[in-house]
Protein backbone atom coordinates (compact mmCIF):
# COMPACT_ATOMS: atom_id res chain seq x y z
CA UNK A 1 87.75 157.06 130.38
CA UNK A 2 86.75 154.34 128.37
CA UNK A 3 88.54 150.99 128.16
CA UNK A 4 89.67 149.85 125.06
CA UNK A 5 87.89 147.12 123.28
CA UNK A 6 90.31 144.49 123.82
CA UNK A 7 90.95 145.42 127.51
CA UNK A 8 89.47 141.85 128.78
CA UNK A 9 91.57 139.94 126.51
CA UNK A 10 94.87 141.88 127.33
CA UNK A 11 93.86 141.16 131.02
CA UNK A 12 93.26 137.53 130.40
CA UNK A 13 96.03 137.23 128.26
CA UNK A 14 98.27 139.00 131.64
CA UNK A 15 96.80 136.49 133.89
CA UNK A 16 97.93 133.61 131.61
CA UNK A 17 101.25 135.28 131.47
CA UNK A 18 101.05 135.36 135.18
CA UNK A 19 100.17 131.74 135.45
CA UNK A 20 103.18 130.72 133.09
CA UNK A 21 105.86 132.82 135.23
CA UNK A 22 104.63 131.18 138.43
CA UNK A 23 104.86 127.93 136.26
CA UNK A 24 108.89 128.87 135.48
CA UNK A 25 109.60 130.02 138.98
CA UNK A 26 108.00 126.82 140.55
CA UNK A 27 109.92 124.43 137.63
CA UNK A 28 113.32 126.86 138.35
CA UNK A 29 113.51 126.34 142.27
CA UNK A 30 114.49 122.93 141.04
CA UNK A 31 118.33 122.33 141.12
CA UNK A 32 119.94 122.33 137.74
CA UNK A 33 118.52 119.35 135.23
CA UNK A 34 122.07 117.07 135.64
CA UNK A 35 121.59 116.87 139.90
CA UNK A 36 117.59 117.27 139.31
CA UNK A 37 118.18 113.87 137.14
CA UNK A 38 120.45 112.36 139.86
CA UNK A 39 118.34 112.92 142.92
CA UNK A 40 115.44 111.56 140.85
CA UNK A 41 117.19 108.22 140.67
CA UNK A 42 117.57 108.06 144.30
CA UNK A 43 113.90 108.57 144.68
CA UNK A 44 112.89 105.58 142.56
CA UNK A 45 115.09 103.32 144.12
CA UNK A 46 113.56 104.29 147.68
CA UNK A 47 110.25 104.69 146.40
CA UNK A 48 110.27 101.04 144.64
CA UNK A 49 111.99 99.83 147.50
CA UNK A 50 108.36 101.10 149.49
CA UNK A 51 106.03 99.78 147.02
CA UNK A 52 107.63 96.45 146.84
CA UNK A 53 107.28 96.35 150.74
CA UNK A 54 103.48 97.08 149.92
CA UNK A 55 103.00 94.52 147.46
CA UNK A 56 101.56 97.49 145.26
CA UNK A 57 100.76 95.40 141.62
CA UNK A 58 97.90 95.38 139.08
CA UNK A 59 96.49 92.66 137.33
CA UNK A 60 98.08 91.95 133.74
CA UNK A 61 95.77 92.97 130.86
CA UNK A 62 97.61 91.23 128.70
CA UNK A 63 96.03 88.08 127.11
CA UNK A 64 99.47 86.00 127.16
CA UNK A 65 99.72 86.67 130.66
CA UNK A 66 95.98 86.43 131.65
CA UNK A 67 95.55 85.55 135.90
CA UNK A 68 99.52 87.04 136.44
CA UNK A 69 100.08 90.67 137.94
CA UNK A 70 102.81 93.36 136.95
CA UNK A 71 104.18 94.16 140.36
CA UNK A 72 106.24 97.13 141.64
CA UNK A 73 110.31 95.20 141.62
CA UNK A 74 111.55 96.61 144.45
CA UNK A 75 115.23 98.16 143.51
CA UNK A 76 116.30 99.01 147.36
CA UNK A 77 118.13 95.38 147.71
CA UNK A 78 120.94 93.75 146.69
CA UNK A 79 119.86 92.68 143.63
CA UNK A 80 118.81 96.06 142.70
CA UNK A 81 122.38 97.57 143.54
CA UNK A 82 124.09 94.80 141.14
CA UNK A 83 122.15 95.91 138.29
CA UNK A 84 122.77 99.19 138.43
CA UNK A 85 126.57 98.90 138.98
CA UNK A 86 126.95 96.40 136.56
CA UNK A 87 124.56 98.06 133.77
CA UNK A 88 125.38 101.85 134.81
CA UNK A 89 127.98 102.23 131.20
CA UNK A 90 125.24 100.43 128.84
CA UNK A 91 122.19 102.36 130.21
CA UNK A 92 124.40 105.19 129.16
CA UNK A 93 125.74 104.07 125.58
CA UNK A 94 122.65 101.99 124.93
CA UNK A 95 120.32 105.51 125.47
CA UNK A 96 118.44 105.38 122.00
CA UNK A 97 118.86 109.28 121.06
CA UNK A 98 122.54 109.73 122.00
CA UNK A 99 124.13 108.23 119.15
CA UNK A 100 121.33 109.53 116.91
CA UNK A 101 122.68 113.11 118.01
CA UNK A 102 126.03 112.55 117.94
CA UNK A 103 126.31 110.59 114.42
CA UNK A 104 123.39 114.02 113.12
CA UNK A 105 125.60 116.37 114.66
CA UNK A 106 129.03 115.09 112.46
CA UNK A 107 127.47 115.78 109.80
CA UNK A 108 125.25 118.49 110.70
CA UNK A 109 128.87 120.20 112.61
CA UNK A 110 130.56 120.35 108.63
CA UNK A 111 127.50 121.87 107.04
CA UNK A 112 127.18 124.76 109.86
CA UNK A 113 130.69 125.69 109.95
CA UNK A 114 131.16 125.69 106.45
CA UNK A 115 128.57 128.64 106.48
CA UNK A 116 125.91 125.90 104.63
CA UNK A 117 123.75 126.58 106.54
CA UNK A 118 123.61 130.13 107.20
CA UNK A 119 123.47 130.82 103.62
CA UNK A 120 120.69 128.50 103.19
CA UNK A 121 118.75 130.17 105.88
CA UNK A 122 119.37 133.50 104.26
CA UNK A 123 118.57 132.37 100.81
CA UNK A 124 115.42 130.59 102.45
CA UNK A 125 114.17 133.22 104.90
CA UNK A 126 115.04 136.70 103.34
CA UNK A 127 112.75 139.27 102.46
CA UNK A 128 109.69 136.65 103.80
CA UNK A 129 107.25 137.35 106.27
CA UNK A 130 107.89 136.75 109.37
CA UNK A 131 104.42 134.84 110.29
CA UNK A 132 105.36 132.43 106.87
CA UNK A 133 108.37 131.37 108.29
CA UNK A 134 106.58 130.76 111.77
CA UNK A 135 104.21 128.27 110.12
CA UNK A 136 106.65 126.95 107.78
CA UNK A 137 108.89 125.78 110.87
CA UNK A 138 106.05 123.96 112.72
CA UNK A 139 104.56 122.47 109.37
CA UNK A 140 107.90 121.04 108.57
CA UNK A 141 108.30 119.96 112.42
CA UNK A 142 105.44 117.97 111.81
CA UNK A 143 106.60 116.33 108.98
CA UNK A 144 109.82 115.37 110.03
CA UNK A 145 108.52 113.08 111.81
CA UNK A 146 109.00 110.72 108.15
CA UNK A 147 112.65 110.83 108.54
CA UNK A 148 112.65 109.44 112.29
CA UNK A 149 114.57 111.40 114.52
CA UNK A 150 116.20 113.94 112.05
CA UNK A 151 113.53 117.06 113.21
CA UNK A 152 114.61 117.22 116.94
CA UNK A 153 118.51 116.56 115.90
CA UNK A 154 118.42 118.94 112.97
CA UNK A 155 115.16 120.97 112.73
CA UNK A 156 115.09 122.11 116.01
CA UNK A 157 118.56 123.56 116.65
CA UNK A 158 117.92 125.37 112.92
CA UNK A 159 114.83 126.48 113.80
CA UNK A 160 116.64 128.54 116.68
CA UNK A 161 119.28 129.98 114.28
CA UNK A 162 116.44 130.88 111.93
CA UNK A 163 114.56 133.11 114.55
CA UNK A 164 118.01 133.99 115.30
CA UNK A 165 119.22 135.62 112.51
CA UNK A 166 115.59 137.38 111.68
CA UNK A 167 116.28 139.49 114.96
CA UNK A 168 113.57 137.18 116.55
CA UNK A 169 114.08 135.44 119.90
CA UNK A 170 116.01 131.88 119.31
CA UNK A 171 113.62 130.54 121.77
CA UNK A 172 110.54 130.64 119.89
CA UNK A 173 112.09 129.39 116.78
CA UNK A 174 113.06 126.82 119.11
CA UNK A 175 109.50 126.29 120.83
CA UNK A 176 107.96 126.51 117.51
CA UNK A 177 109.65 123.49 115.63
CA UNK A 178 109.59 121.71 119.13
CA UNK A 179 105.68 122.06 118.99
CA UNK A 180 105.50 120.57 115.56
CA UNK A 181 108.22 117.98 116.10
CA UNK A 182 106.95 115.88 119.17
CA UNK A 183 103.68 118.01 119.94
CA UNK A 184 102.55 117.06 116.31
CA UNK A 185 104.41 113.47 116.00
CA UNK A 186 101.11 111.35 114.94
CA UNK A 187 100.34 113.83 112.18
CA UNK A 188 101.63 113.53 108.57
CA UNK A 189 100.38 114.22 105.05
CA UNK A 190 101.83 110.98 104.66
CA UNK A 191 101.54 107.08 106.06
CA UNK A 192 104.81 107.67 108.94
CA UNK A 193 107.09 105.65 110.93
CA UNK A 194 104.62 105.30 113.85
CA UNK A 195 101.56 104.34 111.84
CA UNK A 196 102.22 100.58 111.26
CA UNK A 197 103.67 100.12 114.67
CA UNK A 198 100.33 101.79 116.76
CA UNK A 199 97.89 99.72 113.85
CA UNK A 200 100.01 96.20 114.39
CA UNK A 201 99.29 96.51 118.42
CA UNK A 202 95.53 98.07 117.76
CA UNK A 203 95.08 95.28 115.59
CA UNK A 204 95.77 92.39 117.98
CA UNK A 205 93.85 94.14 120.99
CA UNK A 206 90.79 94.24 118.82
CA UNK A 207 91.59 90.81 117.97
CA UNK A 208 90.31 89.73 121.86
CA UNK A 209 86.75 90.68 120.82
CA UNK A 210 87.18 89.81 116.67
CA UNK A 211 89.62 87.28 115.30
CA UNK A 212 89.25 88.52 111.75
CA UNK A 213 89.34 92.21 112.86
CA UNK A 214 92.09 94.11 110.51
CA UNK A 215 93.90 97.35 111.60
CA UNK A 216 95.99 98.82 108.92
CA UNK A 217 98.57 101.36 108.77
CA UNK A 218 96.57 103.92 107.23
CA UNK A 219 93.27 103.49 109.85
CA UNK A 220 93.76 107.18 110.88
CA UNK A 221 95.27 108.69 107.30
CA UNK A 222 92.29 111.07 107.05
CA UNK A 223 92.57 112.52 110.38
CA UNK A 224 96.07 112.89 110.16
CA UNK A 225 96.47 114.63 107.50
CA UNK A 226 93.56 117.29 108.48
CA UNK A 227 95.26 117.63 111.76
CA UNK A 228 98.82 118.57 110.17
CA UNK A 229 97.46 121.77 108.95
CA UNK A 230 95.37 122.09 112.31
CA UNK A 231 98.17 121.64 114.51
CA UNK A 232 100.72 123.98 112.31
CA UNK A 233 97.83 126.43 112.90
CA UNK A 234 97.91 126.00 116.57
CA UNK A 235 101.29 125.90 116.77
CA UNK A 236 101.78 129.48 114.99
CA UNK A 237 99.25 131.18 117.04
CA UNK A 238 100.75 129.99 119.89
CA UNK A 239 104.17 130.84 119.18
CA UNK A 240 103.16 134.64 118.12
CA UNK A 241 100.74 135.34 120.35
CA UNK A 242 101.49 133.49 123.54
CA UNK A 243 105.50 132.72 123.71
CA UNK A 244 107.63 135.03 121.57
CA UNK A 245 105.83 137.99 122.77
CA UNK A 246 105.88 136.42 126.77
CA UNK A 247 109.91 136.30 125.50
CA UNK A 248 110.39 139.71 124.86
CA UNK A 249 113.45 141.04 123.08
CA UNK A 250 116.27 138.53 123.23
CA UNK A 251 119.75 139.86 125.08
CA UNK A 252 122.53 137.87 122.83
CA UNK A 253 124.94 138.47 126.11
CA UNK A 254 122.89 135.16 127.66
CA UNK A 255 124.00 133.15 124.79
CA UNK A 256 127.18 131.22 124.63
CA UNK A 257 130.13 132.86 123.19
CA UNK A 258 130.54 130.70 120.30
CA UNK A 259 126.67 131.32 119.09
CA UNK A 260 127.72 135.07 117.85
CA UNK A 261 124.83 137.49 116.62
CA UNK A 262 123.55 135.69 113.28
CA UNK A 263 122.34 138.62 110.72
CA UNK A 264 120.34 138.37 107.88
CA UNK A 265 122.74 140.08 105.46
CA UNK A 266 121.79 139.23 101.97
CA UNK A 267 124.24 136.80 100.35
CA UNK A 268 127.38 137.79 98.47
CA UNK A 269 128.09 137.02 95.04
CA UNK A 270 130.48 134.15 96.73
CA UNK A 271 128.00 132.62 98.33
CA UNK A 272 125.26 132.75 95.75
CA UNK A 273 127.31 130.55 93.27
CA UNK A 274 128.18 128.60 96.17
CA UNK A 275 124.62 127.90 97.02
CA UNK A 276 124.22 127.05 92.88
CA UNK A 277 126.96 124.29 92.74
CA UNK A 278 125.78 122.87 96.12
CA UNK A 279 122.57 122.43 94.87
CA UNK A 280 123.62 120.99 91.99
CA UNK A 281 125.45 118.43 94.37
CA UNK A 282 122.76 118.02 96.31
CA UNK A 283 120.43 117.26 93.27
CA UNK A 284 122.54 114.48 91.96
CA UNK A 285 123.05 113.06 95.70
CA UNK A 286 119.75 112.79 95.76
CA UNK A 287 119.34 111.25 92.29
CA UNK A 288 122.20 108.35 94.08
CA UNK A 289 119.56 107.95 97.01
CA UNK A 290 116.54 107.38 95.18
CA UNK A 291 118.33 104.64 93.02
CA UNK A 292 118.64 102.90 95.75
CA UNK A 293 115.24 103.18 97.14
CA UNK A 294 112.66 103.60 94.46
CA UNK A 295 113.61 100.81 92.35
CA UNK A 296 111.20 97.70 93.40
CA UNK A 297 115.04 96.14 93.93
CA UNK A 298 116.29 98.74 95.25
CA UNK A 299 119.55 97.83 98.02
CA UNK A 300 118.01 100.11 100.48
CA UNK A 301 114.38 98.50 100.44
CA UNK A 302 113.29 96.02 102.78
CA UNK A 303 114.85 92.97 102.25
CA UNK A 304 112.18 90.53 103.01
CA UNK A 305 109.17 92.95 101.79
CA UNK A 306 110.53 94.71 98.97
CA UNK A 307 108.63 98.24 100.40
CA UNK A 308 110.27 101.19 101.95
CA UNK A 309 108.75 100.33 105.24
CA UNK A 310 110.93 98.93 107.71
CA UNK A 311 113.58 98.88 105.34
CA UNK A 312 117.64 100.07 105.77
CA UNK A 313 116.56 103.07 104.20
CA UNK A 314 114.49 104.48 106.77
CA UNK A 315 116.43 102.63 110.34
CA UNK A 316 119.81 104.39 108.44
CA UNK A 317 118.76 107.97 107.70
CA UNK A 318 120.23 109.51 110.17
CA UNK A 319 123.51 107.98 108.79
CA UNK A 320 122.44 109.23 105.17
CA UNK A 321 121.49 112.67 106.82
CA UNK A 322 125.05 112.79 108.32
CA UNK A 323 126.70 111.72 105.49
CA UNK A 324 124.85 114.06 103.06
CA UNK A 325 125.45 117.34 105.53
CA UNK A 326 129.26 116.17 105.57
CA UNK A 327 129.54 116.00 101.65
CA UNK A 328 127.02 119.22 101.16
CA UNK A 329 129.04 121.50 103.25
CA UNK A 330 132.01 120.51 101.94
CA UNK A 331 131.19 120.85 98.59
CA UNK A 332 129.80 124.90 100.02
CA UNK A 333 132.91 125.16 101.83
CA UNK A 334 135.34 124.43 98.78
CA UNK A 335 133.87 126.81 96.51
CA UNK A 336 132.99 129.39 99.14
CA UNK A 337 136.27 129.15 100.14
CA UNK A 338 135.41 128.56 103.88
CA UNK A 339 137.19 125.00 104.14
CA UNK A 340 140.07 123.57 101.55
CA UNK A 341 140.99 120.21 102.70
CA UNK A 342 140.14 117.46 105.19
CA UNK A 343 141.73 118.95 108.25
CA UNK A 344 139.00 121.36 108.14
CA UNK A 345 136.09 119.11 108.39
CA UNK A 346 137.69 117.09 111.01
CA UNK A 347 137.84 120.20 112.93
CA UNK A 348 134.51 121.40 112.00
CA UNK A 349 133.17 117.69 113.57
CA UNK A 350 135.09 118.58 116.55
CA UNK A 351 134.09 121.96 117.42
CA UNK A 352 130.07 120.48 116.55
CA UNK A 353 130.73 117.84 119.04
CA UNK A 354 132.56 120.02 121.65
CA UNK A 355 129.04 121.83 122.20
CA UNK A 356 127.15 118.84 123.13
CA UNK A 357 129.20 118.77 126.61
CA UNK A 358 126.15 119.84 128.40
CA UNK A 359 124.10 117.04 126.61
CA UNK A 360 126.53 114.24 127.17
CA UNK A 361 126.82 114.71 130.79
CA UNK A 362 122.95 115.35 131.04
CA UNK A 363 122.21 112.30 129.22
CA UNK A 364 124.17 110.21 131.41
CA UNK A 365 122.05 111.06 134.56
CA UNK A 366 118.50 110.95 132.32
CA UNK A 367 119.65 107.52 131.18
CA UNK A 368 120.39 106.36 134.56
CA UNK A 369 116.73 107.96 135.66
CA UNK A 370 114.99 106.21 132.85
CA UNK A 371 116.46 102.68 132.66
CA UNK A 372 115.90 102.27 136.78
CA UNK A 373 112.08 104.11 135.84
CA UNK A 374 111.90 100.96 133.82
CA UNK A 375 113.54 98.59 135.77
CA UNK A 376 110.76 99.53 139.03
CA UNK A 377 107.61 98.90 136.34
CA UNK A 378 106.20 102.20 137.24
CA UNK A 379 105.08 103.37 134.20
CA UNK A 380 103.00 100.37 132.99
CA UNK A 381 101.73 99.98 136.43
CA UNK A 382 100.32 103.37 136.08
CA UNK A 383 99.12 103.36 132.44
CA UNK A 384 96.88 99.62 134.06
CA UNK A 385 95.55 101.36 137.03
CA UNK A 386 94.75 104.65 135.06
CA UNK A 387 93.09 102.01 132.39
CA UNK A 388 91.41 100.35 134.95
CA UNK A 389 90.00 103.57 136.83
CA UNK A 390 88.68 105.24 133.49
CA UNK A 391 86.55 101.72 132.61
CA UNK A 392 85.22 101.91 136.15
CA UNK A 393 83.83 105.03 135.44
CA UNK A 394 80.84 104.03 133.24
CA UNK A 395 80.99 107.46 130.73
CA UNK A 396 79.64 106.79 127.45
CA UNK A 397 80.17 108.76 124.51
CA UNK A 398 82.38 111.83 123.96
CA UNK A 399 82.69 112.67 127.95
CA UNK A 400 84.27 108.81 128.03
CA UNK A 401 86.87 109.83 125.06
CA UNK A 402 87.65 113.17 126.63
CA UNK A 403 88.30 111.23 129.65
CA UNK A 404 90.21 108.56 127.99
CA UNK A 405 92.62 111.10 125.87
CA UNK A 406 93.35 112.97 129.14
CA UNK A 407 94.41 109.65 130.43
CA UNK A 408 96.47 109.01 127.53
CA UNK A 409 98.35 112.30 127.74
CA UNK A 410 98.56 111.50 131.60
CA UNK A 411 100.45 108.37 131.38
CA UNK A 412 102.33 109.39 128.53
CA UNK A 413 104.19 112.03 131.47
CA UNK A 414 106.03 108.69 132.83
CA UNK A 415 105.70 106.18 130.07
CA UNK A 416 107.12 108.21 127.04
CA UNK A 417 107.35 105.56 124.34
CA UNK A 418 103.88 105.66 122.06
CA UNK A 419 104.33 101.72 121.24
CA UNK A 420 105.28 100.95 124.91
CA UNK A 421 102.42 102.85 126.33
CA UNK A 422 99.84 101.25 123.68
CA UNK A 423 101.30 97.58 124.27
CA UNK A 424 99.96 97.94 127.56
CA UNK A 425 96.81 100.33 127.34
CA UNK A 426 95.48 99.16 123.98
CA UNK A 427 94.34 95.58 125.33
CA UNK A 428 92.09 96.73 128.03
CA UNK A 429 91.15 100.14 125.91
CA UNK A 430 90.36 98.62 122.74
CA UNK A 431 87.89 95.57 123.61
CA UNK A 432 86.39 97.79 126.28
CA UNK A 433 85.44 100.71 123.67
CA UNK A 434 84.72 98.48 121.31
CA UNK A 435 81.70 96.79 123.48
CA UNK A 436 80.65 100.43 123.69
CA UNK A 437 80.25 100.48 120.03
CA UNK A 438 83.05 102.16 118.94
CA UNK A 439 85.70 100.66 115.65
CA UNK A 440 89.48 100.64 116.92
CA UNK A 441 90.54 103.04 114.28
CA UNK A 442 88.62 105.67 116.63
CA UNK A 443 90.05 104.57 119.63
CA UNK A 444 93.53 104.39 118.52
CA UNK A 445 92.89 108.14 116.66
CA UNK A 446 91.84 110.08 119.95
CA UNK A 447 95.06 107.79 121.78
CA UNK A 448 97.61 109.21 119.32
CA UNK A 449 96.33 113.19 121.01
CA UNK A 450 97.30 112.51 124.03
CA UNK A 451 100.15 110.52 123.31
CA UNK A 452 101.36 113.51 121.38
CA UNK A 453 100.56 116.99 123.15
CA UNK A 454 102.22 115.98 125.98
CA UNK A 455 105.37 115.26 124.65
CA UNK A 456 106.51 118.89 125.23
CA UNK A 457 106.46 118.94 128.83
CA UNK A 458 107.58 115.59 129.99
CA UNK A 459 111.31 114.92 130.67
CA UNK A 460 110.93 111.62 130.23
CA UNK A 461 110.73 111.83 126.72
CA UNK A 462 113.46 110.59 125.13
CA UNK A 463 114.92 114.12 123.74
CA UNK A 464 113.86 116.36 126.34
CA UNK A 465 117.79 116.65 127.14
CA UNK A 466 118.92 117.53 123.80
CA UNK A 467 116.22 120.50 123.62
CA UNK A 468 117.47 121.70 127.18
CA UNK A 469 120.35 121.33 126.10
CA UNK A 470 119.95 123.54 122.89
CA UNK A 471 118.48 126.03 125.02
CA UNK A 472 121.07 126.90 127.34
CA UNK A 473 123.03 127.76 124.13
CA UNK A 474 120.83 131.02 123.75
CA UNK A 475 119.90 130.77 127.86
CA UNK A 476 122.90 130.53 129.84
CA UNK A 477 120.16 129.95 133.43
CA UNK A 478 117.83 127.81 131.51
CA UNK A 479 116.16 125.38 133.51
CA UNK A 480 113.78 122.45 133.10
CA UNK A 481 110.97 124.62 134.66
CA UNK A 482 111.78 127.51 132.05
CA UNK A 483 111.44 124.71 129.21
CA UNK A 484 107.92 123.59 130.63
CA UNK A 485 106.69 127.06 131.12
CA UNK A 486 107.69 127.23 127.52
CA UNK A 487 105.93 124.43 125.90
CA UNK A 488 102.98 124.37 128.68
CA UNK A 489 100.65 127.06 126.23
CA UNK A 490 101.47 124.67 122.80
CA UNK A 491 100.16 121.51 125.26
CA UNK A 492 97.03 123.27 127.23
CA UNK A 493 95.75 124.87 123.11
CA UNK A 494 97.23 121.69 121.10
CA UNK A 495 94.89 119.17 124.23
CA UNK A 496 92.09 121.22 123.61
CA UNK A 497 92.09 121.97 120.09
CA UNK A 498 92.69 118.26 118.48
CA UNK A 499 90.47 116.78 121.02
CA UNK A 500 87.45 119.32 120.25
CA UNK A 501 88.44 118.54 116.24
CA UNK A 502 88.15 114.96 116.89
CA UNK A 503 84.89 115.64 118.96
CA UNK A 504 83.73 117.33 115.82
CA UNK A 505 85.38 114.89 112.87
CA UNK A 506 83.64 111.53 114.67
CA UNK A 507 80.32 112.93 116.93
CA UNK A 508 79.46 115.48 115.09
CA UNK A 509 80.04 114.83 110.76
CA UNK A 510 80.68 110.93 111.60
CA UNK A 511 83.72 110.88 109.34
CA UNK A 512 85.54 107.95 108.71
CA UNK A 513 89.41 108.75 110.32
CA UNK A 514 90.63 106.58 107.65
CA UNK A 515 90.17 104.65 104.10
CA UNK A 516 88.14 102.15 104.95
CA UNK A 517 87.61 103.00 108.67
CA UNK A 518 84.36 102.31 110.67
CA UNK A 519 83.30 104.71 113.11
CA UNK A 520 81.29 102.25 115.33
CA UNK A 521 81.54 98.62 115.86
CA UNK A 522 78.79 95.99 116.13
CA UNK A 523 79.21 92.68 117.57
């Protein structure tokens, strides 16, 4: 009997499949994430305590600090033990993304229980196709990333209920806007949040070799906004034809009793008019926003700059997000007739922040983990000797920048921060590449890839808890090695793909990644 044609892709396919079970199982013998977190901090301590025995230390590449070394600091001593006891509650409450979540979620906790959002999702989703609303979710992942932190606290739990109430697995919907979220962060349609920040510390590196040399925030605009529709692409494929079929059917008796089974019943006449005078709300909410934003005055602009960059506006949206959703849904749930007075938005807060238990306590440990991570110097003496070992090398050409954005989304695994990890990397990567003939625009491009792609698998990155977290709502056994098995295809086809279209953009068609943006550099 013949084969059929597309036997040696179904096998290949099976033995990727294969490769991301043994993946889970190997990431699943862990213990759960919370002791996982705890046992990790016991192992820094004694493994800092070892290197600071050894001396291990790197020269500093920093300019400031040229002839000094960044050492190991050993945290197995006395000194050590005070900081921890004495800085154990701020690590904690000072842990960047858990007030983020917990202010979103107020907000976010009215406009879900107030059926808002289900009706939204309805209105949004029903009678589509199934692969539109697969793109749409990673396309608006990746543009999220405008409004800070508001796609993993908002997008991201939706993005489950959405794949939820289609009939599809949670997970997916999940994985998807994950992928576009923090797999996609560097690319926008627009100038973003990160863009000044990477082009203020590019610009100062390349300042070593060129006084003069100017960096601005929209160096890599071109290639960023070719690579949002690149990586949404990547990002659907991936989620149809790698992880929501690898899912299977979902089985809604692993989900937490409180999730319920979501339908996609088409909306009453209730709801509909609902859904009119809440957008009517919405529409003159936003009318009160922009007054205080688009105006060259506005109150909400940068105080010192008069632009919308690094202004209240922006460092407070998560505070307008949470206000908005609180208003919105109770707006919905007056004249749906799901909530009539205050007591039952108070409640609806409560019952939002009653399912973060899971996230609280695994936060606790992750912050513990992270600020002693930090506290040891690990991570930037890592990123150095990684730096160091990639310029000893001698590539040239696109085998050095494959090199050097494998690198990147190495260190990135342990040094999560894109402006920490660039502080440190950019003064030894930038003046090196750039005596190789090569304009930091370039450089900094191919460093926000493998900042980016590896986002997805690395627990140190900042939200990694909250998406477990979200998980185990539609999971009850989910593990940290089921969450990596998850995102592992997006990273491996996201690492190759934008690295072979940046191969192509700059070696190939010698495109400019920006207005204005050299490709190569002469002295």
């Amino acid at each position: 009997m013949t084969p059929p044609k597309n036997h040696e892709k179904n096998l290949k396919r099976g033995a990727f499949t294969r490769f991301l079970d043994s993946v889970e199982w190997l990431g699943n013998l862990l213990p759960h994430p919370v002791t996982l977190f705890a046992i990790l901090c016991v192992l820094v301590v004694i493994a800092s305590g070892i290197a600071g025995a050894l001396g291990v230390s790197v020269a500093d590449p920093r300019p400031a600090n040229e002839g000094e070394w960044i050492a190991v600091n050993s945290l197995l001593n006395a000194e050590g033990l005070r900081r921890l006891v004495t800085e154990m509650v701020t690590n904690f409450t000072g842990f960047a993304p858990l007030g983020t979540v917990l202010v979103a979620m107020l907000g976010v906790g009215v406009a879900e229980h107030s059926g808002l959002l289900s009706a939204s999702m309805r209105a949004l989703v029903l009678n589509r196709s199934p692969r539109i609303v697969t793109y749409a979710i990673v396309f608006a992942g990746i543009m999220s990333n405008m409004a800070a932190e508001l796609g993993y606290v908002v997008l991201i739990p939706l993005a489950a209920m959405i794949f939820h109430s289609l009939g599809r697995h949670p997970l997916a919907g999940l994985a998807a806007a994950f992928c576009g979220v923090s797999g996609g962060y560097s690319a926008n349609l627009l100038i973003g949040t990160v863009d000044p920040l990477l082009s203020g510390i590019t610009q100062e590196a390349a300042r070593l070799l060129d006084p003069a040399y100017v960096v601005g925030a929209e160096a890599n605009w071109f290639f960023m906004f070719v690579s949002t529709f690149f990586v949404t692409l990547i990002g659907g494929l991936v989620t149809e034809r790698i992880v929501e079929p690898k899912l299977g059917k979902y089985d809604a008796a692993d989900a937490d009793s409180d999730i319920g089974q979501q339908s996609m019943q088409g909306l009453s006449a209730e709801e509909k008019r609902a859904l009119k005078g809440t957008g009517l709300a919405t529409l003159v909410l936003i009318g009160l926003i922009a007054m205080t934003v688009v105006p060259e005055n506005g109150i909400l602009r940068n105080p010192e700059t008069g632009l919308i960059s690094g202004s209240p506006f922006l460092s407070g949206i998560v505070v307008i997000v949470a206000v908005s959703f609180s208003l919105l849904g109770f707006i919905y749930g007056r004249l749906a007739g799901t909530m009539h007075n205050d007591r039952d938005v108070v409640n609806a807060m409560a019952k939002s922040m009653s399912s973060l238990g899971l996230y609280i306590v695994l936060v606790f440990f992750a912050a513990q983990f992270v600020a002693l991570f930090n506290w040891s110097n690990f991570g930037t003496v890592t990123a150095v000797a990684g730096a160091d070992l990639l310029e000893s090398l001698g590539l040239r050409g696109p085998g050095l920048f494959a090199l050097f954005i494998l690198l990147c989304a190495f260190v990135n695994l342990s040094l999560g921060s894109a402006s920490a990890q660039w502080a440190v990397t950019a003064p030894i990567f930038v003046p090196m590449l750039m005596l190789m003939g090569y304009a930091p625009e370039v450089i900094q491009a191919a460093y926000r890839i493998g900042d980016s792609v590896t986002n997805l698998i690395t627990p140190m990155m900042s939200y990694f808890g909250l998406i477990l977290a979200v998980a185990t709502r539609y999971r009850n056994d989910m593990g940290i090695g089921t969450l990596v098995a998850l995102m592992l295809p997006y990273t491996l086809f996201m690492l190759i793909g934008w690295s072979l279209l940046f191969f192509v953009w700059v070696f190939l068609l010698g495109l400019p990644v920006g207005p204005g943006s050299a490709t190569h550099y002469t002295l």
